[in-house]
C-alpha atoms as a PDB file:
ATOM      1  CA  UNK A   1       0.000   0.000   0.000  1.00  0.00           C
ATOM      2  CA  UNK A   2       0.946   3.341  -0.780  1.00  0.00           C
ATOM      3  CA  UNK A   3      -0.129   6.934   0.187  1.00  0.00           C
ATOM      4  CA  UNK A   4       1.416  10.283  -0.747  1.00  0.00           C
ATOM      5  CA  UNK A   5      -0.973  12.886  -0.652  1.00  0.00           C
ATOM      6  CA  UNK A   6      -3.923  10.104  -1.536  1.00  0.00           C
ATOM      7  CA  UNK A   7      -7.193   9.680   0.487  1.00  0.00           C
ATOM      8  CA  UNK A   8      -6.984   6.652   2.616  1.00  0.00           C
ATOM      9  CA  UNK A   9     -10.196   4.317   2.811  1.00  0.00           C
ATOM     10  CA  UNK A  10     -10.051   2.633   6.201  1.00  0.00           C
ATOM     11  CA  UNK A  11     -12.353  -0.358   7.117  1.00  0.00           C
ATOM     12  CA  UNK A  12     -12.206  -0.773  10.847  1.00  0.00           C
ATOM     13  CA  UNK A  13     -13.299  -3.876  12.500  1.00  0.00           C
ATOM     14  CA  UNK A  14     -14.231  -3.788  16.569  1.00  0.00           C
ATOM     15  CA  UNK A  15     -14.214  -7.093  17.792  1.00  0.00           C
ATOM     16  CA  UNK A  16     -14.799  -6.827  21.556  1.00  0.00           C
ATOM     17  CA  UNK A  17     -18.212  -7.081  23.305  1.00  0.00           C
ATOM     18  CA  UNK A  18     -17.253  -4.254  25.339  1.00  0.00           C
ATOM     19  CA  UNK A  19     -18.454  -1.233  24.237  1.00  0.00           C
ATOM     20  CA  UNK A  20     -16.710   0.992  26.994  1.00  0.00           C
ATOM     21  CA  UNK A  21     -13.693   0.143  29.171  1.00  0.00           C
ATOM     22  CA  UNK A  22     -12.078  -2.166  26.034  1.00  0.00           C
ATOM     23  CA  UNK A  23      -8.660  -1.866  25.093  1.00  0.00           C
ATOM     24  CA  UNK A  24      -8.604  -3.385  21.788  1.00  0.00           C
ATOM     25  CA  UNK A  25     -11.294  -0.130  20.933  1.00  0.00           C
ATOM     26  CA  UNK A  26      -8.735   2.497  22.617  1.00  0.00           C
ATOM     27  CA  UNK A  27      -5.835   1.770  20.867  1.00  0.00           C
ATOM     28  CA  UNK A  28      -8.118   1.013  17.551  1.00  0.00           C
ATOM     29  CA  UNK A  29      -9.450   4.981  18.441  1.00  0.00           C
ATOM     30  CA  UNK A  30      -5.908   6.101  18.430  1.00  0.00           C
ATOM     31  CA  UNK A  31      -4.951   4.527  15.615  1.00  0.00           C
ATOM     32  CA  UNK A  32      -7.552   6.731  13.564  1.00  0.00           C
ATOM     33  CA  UNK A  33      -7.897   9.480  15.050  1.00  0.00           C
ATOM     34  CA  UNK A  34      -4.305   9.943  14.463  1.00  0.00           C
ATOM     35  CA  UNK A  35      -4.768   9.077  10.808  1.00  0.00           C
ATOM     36  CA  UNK A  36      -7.805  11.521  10.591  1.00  0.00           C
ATOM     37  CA  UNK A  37      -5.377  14.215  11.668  1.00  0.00           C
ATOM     38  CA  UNK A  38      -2.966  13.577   8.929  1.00  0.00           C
ATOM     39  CA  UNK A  39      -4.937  13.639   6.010  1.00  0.00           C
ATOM     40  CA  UNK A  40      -7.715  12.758   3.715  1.00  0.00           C
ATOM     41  CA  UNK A  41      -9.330   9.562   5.454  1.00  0.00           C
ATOM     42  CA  UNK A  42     -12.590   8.134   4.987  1.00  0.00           C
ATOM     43  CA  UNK A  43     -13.776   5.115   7.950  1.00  0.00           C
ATOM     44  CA  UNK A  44     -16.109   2.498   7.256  1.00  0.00           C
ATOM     45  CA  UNK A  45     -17.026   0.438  10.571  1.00  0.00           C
ATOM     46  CA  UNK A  46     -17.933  -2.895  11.385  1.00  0.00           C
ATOM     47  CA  UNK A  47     -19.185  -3.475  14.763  1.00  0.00           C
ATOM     48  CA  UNK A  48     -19.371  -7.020  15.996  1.00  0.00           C
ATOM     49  CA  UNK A  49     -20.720  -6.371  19.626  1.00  0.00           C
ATOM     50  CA  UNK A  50     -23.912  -7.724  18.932  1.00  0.00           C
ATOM     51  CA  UNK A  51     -22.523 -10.268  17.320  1.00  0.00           C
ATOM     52  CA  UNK A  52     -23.715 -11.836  13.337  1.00  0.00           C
ATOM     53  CA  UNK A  53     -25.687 -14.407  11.886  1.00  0.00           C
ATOM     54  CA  UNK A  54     -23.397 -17.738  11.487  1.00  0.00           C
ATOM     55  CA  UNK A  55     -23.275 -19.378   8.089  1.00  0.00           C
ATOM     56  CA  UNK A  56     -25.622 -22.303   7.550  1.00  0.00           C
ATOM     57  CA  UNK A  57     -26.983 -24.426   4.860  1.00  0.00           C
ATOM     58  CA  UNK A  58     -28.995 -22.215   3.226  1.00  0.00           C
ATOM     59  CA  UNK A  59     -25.974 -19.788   3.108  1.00  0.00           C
ATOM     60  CA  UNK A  60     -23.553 -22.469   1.735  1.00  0.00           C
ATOM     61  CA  UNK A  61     -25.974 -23.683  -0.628  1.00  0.00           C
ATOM     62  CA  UNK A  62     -26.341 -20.089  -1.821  1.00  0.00           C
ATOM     63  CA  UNK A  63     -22.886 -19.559  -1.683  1.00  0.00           C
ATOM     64  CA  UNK A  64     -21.944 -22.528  -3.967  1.00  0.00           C
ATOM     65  CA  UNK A  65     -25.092 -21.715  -6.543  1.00  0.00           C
ATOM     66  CA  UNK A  66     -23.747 -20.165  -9.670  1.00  0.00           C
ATOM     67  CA  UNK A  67     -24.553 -16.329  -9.406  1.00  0.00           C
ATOM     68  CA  UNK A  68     -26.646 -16.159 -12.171  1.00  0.00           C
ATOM     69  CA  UNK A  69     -28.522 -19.083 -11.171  1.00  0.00           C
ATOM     70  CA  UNK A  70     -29.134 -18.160  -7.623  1.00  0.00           C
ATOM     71  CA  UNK A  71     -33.154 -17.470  -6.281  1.00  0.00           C
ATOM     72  CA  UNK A  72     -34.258 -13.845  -4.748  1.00  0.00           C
ATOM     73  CA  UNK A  73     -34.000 -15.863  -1.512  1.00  0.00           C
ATOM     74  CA  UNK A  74     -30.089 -16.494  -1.983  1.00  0.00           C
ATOM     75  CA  UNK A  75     -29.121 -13.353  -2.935  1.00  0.00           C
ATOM     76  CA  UNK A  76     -30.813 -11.996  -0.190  1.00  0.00           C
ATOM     77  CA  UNK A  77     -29.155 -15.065   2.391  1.00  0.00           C
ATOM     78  CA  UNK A  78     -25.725 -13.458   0.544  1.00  0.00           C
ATOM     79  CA  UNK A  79     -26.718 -10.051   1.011  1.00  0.00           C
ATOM     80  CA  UNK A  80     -24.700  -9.320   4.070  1.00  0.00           C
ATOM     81  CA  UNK A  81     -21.846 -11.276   2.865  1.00  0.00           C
ATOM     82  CA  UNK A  82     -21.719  -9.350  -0.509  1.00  0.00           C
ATOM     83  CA  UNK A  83     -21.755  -6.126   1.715  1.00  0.00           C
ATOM     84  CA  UNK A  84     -18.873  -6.890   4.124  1.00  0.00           C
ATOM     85  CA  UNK A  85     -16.903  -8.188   1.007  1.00  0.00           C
ATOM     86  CA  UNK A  86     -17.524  -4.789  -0.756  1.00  0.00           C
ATOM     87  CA  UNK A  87     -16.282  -2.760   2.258  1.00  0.00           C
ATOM     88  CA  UNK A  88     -13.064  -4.709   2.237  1.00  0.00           C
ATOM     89  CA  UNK A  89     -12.422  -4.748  -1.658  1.00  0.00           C
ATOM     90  CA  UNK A  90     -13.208  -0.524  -0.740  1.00  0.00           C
ATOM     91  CA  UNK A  91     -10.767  -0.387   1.770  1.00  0.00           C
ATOM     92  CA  UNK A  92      -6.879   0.162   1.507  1.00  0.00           C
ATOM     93  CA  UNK A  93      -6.184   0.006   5.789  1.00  0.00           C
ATOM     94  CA  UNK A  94      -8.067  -2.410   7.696  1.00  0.00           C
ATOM     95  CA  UNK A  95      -8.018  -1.951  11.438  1.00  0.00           C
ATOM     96  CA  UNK A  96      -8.894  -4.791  13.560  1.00  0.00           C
ATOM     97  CA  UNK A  97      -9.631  -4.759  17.371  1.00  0.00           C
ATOM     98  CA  UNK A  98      -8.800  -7.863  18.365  1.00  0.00           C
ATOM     99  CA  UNK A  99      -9.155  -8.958  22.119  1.00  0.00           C
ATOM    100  CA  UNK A 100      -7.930 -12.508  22.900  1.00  0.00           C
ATOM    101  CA  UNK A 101     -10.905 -14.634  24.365  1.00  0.00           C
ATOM    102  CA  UNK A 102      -9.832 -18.163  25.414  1.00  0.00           C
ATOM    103  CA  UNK A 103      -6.776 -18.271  23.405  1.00  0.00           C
ATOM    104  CA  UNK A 104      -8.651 -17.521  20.358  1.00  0.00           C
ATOM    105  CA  UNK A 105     -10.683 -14.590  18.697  1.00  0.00           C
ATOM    106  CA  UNK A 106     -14.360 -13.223  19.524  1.00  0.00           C
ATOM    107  CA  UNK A 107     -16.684 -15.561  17.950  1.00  0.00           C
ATOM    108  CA  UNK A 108     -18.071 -12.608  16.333  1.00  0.00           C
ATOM    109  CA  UNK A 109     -14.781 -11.851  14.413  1.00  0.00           C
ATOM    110  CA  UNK A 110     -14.923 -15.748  13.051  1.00  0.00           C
ATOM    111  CA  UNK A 111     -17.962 -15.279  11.950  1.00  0.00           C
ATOM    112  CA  UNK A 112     -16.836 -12.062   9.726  1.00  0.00           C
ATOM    113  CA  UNK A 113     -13.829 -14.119   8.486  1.00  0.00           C
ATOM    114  CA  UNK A 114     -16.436 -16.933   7.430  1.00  0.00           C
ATOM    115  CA  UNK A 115     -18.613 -14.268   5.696  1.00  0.00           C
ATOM    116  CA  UNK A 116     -15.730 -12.292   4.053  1.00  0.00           C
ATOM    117  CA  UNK A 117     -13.867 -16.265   3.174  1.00  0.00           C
ATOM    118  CA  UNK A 118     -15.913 -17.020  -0.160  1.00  0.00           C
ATOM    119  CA  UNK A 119     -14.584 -18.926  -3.071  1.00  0.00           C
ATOM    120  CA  UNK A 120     -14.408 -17.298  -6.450  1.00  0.00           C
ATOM    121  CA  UNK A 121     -14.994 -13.918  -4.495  1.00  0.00           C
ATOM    122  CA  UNK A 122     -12.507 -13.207  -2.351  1.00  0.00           C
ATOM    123  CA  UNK A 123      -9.961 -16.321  -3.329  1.00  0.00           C
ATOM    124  CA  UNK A 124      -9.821 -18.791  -5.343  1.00  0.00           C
ATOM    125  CA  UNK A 125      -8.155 -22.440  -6.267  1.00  0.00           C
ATOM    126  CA  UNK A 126      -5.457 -22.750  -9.176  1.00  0.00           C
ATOM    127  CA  UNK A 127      -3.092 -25.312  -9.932  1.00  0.00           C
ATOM    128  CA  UNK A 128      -0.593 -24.184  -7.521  1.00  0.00           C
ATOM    129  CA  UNK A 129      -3.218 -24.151  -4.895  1.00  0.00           C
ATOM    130  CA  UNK A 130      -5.566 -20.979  -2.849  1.00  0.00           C
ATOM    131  CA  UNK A 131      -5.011 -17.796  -3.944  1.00  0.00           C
ATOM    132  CA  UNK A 132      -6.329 -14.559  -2.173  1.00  0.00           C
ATOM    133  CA  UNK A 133      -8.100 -12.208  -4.198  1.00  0.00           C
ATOM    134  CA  UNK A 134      -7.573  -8.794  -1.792  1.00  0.00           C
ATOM    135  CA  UNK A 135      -4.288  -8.034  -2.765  1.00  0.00           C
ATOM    136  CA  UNK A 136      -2.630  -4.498  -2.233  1.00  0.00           C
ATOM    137  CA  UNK A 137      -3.980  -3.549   0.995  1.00  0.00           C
ATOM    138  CA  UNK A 138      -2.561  -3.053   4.542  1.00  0.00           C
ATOM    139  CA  UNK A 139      -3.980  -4.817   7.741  1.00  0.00           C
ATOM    140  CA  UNK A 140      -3.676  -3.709  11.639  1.00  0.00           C
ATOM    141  CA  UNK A 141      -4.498  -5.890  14.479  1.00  0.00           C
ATOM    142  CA  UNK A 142      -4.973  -4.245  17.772  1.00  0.00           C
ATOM    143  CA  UNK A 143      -4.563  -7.191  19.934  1.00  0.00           C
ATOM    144  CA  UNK A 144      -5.220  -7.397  23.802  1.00  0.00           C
ATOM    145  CA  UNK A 145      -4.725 -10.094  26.310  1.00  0.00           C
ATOM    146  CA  UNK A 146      -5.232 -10.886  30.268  1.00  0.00           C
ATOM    147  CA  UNK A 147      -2.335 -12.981  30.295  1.00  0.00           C
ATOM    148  CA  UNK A 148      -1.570 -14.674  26.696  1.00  0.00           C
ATOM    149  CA  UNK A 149       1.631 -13.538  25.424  1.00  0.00           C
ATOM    150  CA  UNK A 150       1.015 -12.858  21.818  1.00  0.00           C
ATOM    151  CA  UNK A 151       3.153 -14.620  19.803  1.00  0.00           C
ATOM    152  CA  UNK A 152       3.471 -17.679  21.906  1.00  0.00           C
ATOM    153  CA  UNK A 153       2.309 -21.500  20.891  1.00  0.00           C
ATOM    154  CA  UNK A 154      -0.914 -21.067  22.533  1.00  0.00           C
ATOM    155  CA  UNK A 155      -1.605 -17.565  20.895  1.00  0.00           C
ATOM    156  CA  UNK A 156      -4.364 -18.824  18.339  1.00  0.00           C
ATOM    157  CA  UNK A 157      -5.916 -15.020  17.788  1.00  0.00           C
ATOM    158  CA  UNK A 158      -3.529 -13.818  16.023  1.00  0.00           C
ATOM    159  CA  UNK A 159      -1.779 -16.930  14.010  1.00  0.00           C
ATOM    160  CA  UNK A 160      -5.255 -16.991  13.025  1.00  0.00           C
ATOM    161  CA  UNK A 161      -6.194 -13.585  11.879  1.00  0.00           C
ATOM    162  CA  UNK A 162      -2.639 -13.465   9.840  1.00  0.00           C
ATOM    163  CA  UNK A 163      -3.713 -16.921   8.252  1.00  0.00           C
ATOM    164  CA  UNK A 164      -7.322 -15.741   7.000  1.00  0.00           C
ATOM    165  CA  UNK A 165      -6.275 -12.429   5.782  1.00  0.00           C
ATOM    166  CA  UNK A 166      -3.004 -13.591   4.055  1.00  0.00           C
ATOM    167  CA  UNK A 167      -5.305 -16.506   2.409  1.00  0.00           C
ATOM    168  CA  UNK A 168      -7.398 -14.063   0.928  1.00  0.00           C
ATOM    169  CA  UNK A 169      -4.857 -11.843  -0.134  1.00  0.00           C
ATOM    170  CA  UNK A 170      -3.994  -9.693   2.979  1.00  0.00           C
ATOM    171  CA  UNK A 171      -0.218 -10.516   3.913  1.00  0.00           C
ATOM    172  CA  UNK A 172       0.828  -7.573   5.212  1.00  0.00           C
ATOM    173  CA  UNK A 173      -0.274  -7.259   8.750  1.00  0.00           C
ATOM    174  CA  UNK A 174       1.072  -5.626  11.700  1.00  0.00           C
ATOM    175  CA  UNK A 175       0.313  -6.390  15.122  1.00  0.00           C
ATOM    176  CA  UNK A 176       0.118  -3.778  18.108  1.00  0.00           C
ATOM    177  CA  UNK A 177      -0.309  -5.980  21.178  1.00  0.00           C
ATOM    178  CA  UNK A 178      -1.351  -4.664  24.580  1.00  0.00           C
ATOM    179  CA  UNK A 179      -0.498  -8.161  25.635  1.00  0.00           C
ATOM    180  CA  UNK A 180      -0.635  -9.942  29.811  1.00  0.00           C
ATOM    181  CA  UNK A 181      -2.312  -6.621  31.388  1.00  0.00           C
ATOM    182  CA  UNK A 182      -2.946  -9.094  34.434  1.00  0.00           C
ATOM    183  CA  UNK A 183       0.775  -8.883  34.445  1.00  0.00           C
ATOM    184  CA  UNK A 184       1.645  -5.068  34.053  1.00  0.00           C
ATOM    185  CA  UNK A 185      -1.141  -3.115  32.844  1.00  0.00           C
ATOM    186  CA  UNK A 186       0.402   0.223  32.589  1.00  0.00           C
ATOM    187  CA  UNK A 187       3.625  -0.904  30.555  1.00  0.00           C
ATOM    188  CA  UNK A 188       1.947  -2.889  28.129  1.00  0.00           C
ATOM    189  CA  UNK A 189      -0.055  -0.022  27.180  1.00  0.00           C
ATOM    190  CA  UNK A 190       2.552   1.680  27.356  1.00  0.00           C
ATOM    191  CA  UNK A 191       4.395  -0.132  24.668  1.00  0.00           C
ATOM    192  CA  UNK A 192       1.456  -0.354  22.389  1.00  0.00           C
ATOM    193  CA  UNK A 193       1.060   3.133  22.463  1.00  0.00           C
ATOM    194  CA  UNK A 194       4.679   3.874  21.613  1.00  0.00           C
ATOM    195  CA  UNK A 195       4.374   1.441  18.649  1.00  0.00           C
ATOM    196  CA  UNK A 196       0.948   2.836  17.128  1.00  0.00           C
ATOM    197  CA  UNK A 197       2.516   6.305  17.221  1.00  0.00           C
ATOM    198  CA  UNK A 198       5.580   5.096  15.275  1.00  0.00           C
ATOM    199  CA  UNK A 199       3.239   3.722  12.510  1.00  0.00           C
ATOM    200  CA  UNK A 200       1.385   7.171  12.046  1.00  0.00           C
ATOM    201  CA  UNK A 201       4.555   8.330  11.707  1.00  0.00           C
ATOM    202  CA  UNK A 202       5.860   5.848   8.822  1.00  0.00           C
ATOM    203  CA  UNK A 203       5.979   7.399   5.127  1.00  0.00           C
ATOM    204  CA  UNK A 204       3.424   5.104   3.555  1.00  0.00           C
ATOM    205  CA  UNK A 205       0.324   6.510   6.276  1.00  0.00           C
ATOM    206  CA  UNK A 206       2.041   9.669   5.747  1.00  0.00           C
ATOM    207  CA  UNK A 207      -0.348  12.653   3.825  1.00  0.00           C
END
């Protein structure tokens, strides 16, 4: 991704149930706002607190009906899919507030990567395998955990976030982790804070 003196379409993803009091929104926040002050930036948000509808038959059946074939009632089961897939192809930063439940990521944020994970749309198979389809954009996770050090064996979150995105074309990510506040709260904010402030400052989110 680059920007020099080019609007910037940001997608930003808030993964937490908490609403107030959640890290993963308060270093997402300052991650923004500091690009809003830079330049020309447009935000598109996806809130998962209340959660979305998981996939089911009838989606998958949709899903794997030809387009041209498919009933008013499949496009409609697709609908939301389609949507969330536009706002990604739209974007050129995605910003993800990740918080690390049970090892693992909100089932909310699954069940965007299983609506947003959609053969012939957003990758596809060739003969030397899966290929992503969202190529040429630039992904932030804003990770925080109790006590999981991210990065570790038994960090699944965000081994699993870098997996999705790079499968559907998203391989360059960069994680900001607010990592084992139960351990020290104020300097792993700390660091975080340091780190998102050195990104705003990089040439490419430059205006």
């Amino acid at each position: 991704m680059t920007r020099v003196n080019a609007p910037l379409n940001v997608l930003r993803v808030d993964a937490s149930v908490r609403r107030t009091d959640s890290i993963t929104r308060d270093l997402t926040d300052r991650f923004i706002k500091g690009l809003e002050a830079a330049g020309d930036v447009t935000i598109k948000s996806h809130d998962l607190a209340n959660g979305l509808p998981l996939i089911d038959e009838a989606w998958v059946g949709a899903n794997f009906t030809e387009e041209a074939d498919r009933t008013d009632e499949q496009k409609q089961t697709l609908k939301l899919s389609d949507d969330m897939i536009a706002d990604v192809k739209a974007a050129d930063v995605l910003a993800f507030g990740v918080p690390v439940y049970n090892f693992g990521v909100p089932a909310a944020l699954k069940a965007w990567i299983d609506l947003i994970t959609r053969a012939r749309v957003t990758f596809q198979y060739s003969e030397n395998g899966p290929e992503g389809l969202l190529k040429g954009k630039k992904a932030y996770l804003f990770v925080a955990s109790g006590g999981t050090p991210v990065g570790s064996d038994y960090d699944f979150a965000t081994r699993y976030m870098r997996h999705m995105l790079s499968f559907v074309g998203i391989e360059d990510v960069t994680v900001i982790a607010a990592d084992q506040m139960a351990v020290d709260a104020e300097a792993s904010l700390a660091k975080a804070g340091k780190e998102i402030d050195a990104l705003l400052a990089a040439p490419e989110l430059a205006a």
